[in-house]
Protein backbone atom coordinates (compact mmCIF):
# COMPACT_ATOMS: atom_id res chain seq x y z
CA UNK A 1 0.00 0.00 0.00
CA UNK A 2 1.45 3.50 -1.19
CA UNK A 3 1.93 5.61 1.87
CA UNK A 4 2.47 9.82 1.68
CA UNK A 5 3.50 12.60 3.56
CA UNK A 6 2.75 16.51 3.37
CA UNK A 7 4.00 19.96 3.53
CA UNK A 8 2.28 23.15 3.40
CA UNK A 9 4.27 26.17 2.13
CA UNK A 10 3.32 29.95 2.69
CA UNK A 11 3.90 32.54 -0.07
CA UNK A 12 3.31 36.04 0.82
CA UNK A 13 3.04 38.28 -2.03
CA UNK A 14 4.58 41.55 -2.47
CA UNK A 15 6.01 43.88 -5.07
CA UNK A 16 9.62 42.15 -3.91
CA UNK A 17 8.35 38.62 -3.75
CA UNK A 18 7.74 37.32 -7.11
CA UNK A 19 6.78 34.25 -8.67
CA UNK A 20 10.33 33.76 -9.38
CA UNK A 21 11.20 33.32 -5.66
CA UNK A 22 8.43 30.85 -5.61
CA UNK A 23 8.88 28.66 -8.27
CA UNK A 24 12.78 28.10 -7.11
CA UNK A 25 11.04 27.19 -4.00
CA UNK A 26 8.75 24.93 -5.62
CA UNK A 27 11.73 23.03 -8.01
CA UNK A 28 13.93 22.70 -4.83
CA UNK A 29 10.61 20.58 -3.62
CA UNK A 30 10.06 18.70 -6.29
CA UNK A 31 13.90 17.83 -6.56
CA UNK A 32 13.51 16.06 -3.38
CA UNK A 33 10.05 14.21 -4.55
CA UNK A 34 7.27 16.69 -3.54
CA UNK A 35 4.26 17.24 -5.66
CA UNK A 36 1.88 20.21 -5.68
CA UNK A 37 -1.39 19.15 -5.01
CA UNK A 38 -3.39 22.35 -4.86
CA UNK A 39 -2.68 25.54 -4.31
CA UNK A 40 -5.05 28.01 -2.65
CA UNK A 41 -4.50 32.11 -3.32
CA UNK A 42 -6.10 35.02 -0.84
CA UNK A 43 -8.94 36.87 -2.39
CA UNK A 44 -8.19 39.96 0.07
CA UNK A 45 -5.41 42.52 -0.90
CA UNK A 46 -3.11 39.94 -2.89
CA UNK A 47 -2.18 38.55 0.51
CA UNK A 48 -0.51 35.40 -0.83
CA UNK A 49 -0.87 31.42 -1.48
CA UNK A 50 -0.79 28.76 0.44
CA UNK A 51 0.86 25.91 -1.57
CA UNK A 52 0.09 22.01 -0.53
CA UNK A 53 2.43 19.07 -1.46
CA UNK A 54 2.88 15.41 -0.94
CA UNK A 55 5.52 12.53 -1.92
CA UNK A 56 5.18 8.67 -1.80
CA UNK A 57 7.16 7.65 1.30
CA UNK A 58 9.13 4.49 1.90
CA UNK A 59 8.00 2.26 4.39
CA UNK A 60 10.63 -1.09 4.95
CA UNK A 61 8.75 -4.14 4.12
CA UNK A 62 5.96 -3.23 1.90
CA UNK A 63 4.81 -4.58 -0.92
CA UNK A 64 3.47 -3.40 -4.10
C-alpha cells in the first residue's frame, strides 16, 4: 500500500516577492520528490498562497 507525507508552504506576495522566488522554492521541492497538489490564493489585498504538497514515502517491508 502507497503511503504519503505533506508539507504546506506559505507565499506572501509583495512587489519584492515574485513568482520567481516561488517557483525556485517549488523546483527545490520537487527535486527532493514533492508534488503540488493544490494551491489556494487570498482573495483579500493579494495577501498570498498557500501551496500544498505530498511525496510517496518508503516504508521497509511493503509490498506493491
Amino acid at each position: 500500500m502507497k503511503t504519503f507525507e505533506y508539507d504546506i508552504l506559505s507565499f506572501p506576495m509583495t512587489r519584492k516577492t515574485s513568482l520567481a522566488d516561488m517557483r525556485a522554492s517549488l523546483n527545490e521541492k520537487g527535486a527532493d520528490g514533492w508534488e503540488v497538489v493544490s494551491i489556494s490564493t487570498s482573495e483579500f489585498a493579494n495577501i498570498g498562497h498557500t501551496v500544498f504538497l505530498k511525496r510517496e514515502t518508503t516504508t521497509i517491508g511493503a509490498t506493491a
